[in-house]
N, C-alpha and C. Protein backbone atom coordinates (compact mmCIF):
# COMPACT_ATOMS: atom_id res chain seq x y z
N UNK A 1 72.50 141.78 105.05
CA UNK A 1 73.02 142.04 106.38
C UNK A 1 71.86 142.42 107.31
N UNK A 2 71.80 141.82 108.75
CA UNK A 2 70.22 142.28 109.38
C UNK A 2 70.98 143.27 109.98
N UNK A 3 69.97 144.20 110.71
CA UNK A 3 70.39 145.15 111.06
C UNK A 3 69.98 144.55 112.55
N UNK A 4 70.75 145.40 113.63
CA UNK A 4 70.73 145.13 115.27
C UNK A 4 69.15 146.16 115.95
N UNK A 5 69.31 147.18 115.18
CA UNK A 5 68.43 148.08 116.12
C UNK A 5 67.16 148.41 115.33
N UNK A 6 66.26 147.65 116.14
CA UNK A 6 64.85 147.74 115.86
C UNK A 6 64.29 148.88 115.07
N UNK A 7 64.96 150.18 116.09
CA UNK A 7 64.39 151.87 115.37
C UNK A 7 64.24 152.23 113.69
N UNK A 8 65.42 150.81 113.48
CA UNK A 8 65.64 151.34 111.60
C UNK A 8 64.53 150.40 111.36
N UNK A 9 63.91 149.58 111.03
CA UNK A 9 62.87 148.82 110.91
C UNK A 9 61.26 149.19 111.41
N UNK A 10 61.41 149.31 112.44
CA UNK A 10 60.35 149.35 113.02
C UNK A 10 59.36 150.57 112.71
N UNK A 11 60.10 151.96 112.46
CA UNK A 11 59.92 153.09 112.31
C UNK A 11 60.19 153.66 111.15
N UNK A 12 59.05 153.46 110.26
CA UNK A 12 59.19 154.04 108.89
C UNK A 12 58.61 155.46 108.49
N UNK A 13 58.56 156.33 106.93
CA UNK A 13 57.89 157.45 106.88
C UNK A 13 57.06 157.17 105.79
N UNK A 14 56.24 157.89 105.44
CA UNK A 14 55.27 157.67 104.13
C UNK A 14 54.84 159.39 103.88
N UNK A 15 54.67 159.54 102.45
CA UNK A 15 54.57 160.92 102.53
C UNK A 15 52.72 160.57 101.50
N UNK A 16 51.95 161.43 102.03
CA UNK A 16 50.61 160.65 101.42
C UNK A 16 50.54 161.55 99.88
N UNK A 17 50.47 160.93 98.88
CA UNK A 17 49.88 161.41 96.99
C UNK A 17 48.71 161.88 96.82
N UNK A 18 48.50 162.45 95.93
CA UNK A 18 47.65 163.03 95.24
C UNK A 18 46.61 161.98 95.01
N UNK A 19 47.56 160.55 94.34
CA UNK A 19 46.60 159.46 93.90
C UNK A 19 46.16 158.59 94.82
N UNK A 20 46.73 159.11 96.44
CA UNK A 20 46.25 158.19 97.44
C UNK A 20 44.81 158.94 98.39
N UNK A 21 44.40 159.82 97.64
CA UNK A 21 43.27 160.70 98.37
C UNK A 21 41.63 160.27 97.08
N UNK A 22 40.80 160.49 97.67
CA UNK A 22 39.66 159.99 97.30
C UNK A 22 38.97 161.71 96.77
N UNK A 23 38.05 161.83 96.22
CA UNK A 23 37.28 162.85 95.65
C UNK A 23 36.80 164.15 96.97
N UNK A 24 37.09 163.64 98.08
CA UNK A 24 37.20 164.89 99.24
C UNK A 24 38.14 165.15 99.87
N UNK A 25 39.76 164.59 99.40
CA UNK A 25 40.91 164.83 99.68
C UNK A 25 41.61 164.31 100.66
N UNK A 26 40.68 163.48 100.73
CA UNK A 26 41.72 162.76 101.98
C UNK A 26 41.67 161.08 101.67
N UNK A 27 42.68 160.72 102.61
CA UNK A 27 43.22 159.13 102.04
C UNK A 27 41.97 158.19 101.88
N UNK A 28 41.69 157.66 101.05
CA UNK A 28 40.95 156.40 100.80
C UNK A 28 41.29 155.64 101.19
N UNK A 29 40.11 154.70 102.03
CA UNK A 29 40.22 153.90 103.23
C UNK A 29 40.98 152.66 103.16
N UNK A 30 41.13 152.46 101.77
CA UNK A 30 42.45 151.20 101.48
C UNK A 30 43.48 151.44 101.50
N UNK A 31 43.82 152.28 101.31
CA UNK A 31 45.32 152.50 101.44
C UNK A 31 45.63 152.08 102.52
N UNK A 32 45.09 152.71 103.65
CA UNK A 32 45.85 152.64 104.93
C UNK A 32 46.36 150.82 105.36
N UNK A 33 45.51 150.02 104.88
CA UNK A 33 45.37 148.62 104.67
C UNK A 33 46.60 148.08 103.93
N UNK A 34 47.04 148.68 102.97
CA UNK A 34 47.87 148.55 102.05
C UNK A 34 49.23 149.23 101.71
N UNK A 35 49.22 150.17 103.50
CA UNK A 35 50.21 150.96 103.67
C UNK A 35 50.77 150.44 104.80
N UNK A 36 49.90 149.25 105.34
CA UNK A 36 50.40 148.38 106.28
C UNK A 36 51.10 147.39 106.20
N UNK A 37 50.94 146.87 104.84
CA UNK A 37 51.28 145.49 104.49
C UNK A 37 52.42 145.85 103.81
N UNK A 38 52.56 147.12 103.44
CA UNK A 38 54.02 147.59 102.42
C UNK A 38 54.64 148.06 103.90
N UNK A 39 54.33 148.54 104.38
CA UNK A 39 55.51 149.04 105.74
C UNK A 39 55.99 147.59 106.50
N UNK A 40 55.11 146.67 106.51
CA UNK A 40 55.59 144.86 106.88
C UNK A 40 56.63 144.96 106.12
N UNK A 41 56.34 144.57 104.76
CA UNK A 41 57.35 143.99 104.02
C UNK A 41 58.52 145.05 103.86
N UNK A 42 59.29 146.60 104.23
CA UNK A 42 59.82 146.82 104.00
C UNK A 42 60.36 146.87 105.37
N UNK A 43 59.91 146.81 106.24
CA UNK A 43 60.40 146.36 107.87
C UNK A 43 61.03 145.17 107.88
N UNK A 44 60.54 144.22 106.94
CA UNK A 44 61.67 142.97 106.58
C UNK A 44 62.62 143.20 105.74
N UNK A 45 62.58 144.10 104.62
CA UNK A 45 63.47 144.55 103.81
C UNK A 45 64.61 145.38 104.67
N UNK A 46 64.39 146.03 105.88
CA UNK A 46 64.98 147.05 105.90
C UNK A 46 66.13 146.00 107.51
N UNK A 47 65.62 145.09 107.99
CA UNK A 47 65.69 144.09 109.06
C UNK A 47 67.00 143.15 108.58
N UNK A 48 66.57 142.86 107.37
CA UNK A 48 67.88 142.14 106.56
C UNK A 48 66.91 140.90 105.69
N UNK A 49 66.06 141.19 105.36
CA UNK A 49 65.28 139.96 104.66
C UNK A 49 65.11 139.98 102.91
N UNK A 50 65.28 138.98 102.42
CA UNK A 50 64.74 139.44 100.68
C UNK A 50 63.61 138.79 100.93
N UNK A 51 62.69 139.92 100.00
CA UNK A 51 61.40 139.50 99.91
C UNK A 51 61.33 137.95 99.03
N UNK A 52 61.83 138.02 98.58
CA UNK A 52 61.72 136.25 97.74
C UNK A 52 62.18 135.50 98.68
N UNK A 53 62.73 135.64 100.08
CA UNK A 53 62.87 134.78 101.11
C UNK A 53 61.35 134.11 101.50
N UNK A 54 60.66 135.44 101.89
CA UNK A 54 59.56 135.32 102.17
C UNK A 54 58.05 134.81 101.59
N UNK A 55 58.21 135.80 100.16
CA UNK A 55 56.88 135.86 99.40
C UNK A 55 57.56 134.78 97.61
N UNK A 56 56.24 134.14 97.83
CA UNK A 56 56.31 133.08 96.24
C UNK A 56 56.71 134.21 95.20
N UNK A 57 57.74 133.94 94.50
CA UNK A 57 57.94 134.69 93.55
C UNK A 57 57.50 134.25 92.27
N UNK A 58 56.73 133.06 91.73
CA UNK A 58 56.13 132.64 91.02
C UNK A 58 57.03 131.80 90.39
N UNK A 59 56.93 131.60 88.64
CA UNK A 59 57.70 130.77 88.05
C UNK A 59 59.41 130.88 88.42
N UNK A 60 59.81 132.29 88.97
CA UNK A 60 61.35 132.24 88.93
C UNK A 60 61.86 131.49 90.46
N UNK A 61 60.79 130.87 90.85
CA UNK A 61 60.86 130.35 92.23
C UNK A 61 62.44 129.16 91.80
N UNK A 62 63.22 129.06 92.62
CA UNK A 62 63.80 127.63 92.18
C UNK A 62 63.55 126.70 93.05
N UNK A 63 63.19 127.02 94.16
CA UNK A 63 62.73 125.75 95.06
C UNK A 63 61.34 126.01 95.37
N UNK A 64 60.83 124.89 95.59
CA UNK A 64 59.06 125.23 96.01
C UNK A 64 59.04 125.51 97.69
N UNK A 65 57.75 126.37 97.18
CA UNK A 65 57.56 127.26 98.65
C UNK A 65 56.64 126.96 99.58
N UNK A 66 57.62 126.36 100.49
CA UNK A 66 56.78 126.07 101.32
C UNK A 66 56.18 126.25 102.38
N UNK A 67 56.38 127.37 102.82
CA UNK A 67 55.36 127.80 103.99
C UNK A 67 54.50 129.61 103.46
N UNK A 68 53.30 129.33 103.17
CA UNK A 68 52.22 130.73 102.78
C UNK A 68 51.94 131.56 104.16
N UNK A 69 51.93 132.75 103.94
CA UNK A 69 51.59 133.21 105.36
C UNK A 69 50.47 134.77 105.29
N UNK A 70 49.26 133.87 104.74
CA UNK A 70 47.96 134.66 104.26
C UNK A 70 47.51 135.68 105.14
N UNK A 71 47.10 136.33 104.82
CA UNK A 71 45.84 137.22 105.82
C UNK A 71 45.37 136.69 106.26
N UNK A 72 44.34 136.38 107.68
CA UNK A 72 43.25 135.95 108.60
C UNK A 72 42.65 136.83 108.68
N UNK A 73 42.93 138.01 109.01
CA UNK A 73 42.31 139.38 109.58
C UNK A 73 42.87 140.65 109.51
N UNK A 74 42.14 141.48 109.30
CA UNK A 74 42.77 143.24 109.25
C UNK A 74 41.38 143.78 109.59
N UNK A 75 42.36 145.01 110.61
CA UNK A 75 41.28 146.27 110.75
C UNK A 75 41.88 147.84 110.85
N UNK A 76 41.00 148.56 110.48
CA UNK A 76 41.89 150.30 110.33
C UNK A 76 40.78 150.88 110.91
N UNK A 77 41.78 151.89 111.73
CA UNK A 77 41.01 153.14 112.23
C UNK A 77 41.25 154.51 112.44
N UNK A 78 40.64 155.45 111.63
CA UNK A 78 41.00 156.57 111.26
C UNK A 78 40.77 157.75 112.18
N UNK A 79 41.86 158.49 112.60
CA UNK A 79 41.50 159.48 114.15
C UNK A 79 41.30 160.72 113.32
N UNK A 80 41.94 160.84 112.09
CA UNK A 80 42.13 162.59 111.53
C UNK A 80 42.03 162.55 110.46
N UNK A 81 41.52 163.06 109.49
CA UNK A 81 41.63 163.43 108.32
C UNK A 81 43.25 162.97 107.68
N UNK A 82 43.46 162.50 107.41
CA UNK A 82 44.26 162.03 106.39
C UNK A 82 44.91 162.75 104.62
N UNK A 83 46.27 163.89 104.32
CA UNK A 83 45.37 164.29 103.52
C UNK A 83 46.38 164.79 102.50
N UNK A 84 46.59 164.99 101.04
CA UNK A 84 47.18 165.32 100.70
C UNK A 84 49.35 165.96 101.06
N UNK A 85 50.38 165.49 100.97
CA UNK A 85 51.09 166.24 101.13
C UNK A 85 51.65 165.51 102.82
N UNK A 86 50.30 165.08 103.53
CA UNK A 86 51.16 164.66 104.78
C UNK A 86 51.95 163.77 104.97
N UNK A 87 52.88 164.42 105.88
CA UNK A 87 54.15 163.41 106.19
C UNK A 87 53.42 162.43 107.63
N UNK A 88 53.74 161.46 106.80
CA UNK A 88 53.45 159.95 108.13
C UNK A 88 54.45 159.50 108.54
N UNK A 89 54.50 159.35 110.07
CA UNK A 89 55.48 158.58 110.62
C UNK A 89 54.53 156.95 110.85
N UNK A 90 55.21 156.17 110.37
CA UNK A 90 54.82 154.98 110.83
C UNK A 90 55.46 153.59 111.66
N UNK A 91 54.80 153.48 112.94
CA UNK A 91 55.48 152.95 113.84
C UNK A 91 54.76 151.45 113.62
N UNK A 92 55.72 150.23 113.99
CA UNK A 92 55.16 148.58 113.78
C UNK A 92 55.35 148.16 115.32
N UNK A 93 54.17 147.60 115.25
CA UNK A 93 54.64 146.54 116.45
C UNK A 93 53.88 145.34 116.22
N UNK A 94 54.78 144.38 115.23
CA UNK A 94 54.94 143.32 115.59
C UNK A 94 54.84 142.07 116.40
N UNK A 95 53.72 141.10 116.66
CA UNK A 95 54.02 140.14 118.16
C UNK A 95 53.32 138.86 117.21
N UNK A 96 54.04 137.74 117.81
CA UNK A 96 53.78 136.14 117.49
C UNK A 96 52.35 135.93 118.47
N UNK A 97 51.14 135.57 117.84
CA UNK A 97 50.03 135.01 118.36
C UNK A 97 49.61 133.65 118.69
N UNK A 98 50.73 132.98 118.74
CA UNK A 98 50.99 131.46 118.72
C UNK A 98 51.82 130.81 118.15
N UNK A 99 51.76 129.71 118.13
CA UNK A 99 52.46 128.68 116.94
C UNK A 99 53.45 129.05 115.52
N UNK A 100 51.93 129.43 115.18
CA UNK A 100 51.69 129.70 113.99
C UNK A 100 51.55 130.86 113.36
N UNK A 101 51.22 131.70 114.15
CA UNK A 101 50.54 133.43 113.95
C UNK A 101 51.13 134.44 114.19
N UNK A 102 51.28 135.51 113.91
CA UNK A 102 51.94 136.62 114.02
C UNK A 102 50.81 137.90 113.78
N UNK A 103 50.81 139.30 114.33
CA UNK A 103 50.37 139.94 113.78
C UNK A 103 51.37 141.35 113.73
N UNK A 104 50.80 142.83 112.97
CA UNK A 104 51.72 143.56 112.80
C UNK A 104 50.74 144.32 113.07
N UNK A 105 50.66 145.69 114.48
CA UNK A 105 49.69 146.53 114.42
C UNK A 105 50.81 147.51 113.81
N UNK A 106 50.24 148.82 113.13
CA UNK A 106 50.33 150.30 112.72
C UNK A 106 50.06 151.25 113.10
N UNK A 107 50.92 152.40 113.90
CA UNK A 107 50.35 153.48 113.97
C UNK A 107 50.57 154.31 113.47
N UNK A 108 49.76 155.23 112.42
CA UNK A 108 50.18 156.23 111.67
C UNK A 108 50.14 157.52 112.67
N UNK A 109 51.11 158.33 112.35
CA UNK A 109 51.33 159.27 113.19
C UNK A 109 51.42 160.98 112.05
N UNK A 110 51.07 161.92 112.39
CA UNK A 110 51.73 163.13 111.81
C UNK A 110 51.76 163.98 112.57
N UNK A 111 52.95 164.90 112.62
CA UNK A 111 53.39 165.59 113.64
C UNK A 111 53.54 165.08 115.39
N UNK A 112 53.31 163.80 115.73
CA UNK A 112 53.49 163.09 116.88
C UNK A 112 52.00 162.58 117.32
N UNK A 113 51.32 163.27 116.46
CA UNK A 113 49.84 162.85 116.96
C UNK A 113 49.07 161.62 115.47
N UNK A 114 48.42 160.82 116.80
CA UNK A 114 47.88 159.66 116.43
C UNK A 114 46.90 160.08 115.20
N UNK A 115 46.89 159.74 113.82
CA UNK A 115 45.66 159.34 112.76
C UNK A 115 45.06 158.45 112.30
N UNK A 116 45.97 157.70 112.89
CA UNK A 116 45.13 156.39 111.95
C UNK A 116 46.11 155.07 112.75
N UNK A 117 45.37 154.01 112.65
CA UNK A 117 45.82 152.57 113.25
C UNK A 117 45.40 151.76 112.16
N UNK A 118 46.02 150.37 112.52
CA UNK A 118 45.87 149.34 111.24
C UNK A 118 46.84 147.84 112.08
N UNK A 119 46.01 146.83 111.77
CA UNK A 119 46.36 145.86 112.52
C UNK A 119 46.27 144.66 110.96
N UNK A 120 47.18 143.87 110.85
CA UNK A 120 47.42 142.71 109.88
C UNK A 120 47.63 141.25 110.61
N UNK A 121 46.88 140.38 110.62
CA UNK A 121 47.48 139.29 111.18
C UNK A 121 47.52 138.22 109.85
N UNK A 122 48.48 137.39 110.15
CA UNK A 122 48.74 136.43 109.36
C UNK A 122 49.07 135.05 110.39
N UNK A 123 48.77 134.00 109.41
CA UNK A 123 48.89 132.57 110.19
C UNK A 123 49.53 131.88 109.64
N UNK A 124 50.25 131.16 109.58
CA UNK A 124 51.49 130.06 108.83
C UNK A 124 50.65 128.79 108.27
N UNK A 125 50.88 128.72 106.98
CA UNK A 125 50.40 127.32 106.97
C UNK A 125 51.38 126.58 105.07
N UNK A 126 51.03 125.43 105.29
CA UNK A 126 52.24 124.59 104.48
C UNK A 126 51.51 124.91 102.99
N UNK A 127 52.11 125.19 101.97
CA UNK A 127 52.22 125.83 100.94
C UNK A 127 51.41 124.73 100.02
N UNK A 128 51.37 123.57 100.49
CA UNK A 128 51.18 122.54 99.65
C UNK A 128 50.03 121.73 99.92
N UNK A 129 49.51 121.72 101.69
CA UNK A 129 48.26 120.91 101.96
C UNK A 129 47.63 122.14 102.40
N UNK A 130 48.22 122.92 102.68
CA UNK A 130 47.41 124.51 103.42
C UNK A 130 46.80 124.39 105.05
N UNK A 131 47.24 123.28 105.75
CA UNK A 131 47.25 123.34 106.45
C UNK A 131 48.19 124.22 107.74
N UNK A 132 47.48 124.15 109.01
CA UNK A 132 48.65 125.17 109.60
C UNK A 132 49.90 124.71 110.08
N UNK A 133 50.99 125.50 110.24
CA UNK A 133 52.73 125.00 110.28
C UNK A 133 53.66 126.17 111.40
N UNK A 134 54.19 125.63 111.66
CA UNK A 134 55.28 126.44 112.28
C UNK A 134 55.37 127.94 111.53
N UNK A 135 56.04 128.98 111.99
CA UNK A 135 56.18 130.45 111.27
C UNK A 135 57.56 129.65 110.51
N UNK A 136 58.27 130.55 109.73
CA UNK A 136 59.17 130.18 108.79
C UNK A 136 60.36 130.83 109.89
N UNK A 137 61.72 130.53 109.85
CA UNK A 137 62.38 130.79 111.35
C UNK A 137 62.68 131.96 110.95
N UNK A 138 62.99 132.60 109.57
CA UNK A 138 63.15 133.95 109.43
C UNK A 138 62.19 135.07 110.13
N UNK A 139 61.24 134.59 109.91
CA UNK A 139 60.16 135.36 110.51
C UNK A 139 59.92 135.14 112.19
N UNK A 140 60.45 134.36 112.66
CA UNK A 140 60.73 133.94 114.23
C UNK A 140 61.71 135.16 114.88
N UNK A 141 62.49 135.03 113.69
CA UNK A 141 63.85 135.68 114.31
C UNK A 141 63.91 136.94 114.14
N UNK A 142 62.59 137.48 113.01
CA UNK A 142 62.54 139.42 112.95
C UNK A 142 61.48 139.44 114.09
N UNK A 143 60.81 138.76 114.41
CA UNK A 143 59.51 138.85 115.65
C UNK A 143 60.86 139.10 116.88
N UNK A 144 61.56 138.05 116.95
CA UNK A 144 62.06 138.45 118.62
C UNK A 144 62.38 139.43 118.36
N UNK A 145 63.89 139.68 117.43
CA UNK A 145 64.64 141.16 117.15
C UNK A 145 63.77 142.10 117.37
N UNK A 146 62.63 142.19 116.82
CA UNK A 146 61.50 143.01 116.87
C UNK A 146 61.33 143.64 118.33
N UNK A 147 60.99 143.03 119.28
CA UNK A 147 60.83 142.70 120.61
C UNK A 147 61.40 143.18 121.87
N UNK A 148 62.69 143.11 121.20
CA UNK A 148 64.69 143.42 122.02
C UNK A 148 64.22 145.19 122.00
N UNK A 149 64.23 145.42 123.75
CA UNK A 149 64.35 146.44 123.90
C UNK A 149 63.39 147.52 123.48
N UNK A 150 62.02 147.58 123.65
CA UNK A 150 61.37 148.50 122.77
C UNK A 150 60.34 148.65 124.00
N UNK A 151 60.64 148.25 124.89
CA UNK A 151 59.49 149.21 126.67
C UNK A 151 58.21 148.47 126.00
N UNK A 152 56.95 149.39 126.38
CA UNK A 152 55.80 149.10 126.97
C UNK A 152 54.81 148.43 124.99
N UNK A 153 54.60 147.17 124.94
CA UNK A 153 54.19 146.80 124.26
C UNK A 153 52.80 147.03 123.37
N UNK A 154 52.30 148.07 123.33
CA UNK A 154 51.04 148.40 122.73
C UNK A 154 51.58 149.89 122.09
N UNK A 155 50.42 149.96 121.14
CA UNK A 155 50.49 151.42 120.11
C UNK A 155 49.33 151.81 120.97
């Protein structure tokens, strides 16, 4: 079932681990990379999407998959210490870069104030020549939803 209102999607929490901090206690610089790409995919989870809509599920695939939608680019940037125990609010914003492209910026937030940013772009391309393709329309249609109603477009 998709859901209508962006806020449940768009606006996730993360609470940061023990095993997500580095030897001076605060988050190691991948995560945040990898806390981006899990807040994507559960922003589609949470939107109305199964991830096997989206992502190759390998041999239990039953039809072949045809549109990949790789990384091009990522960047993170860290405002605060990051650190044990903190509660993250994490906000998406989502926008189509063409054709083909989409990206998903991140803003990690705690207590209302900015720590950290993180930007993911991905580009569409056909599963089989790897060339580039249309977005897949599922992903068309969480970009607009995305879109509906959410004011001034930047983190």
């Amino acid at each position: 079932m998709i859901s209508n209102n962006p806020e449940q999607w768009l606006h996730l929490e993360r609470i940061v681990r023990f095993g997500d901090t580095d030897a001076a206690g605060v988050l190691h610089f991948h995560h945040l990379l990898r806390w981006c790409h899990e807040a994507w995919e559960e922003s589609l989870e949470k939107y109305g999407l199964n991830s096997s809509d989206i992502f190759p599920i390998g041999f239990q695939q039953q039809e072949p998959f045809l549109v990949a939608l790789p990384v091009v680019h990522c960047e993170a940037d860290f405002r605060l210490p990051i650190k044990t125990g903190d509660h993250l609010e994490i906000l998406l914003l989502p926008e189509k870069t063409g054709t083909g492209g989409f990206q998903v910026q991140s803003k990690f937030q705690r207590g209302g104030g900015d720590v950290g940013f993180g930007l993911i772009r991905h580009l569409a391309i056909n599963a089989q020549t790897r060339e580039r393709c249309d977005l897949p329309e599922k992903i068309q249609l969480w970009l607009e939803a995305s879109s509906v109603n959410l004011g001034p477009r930047s983190l």
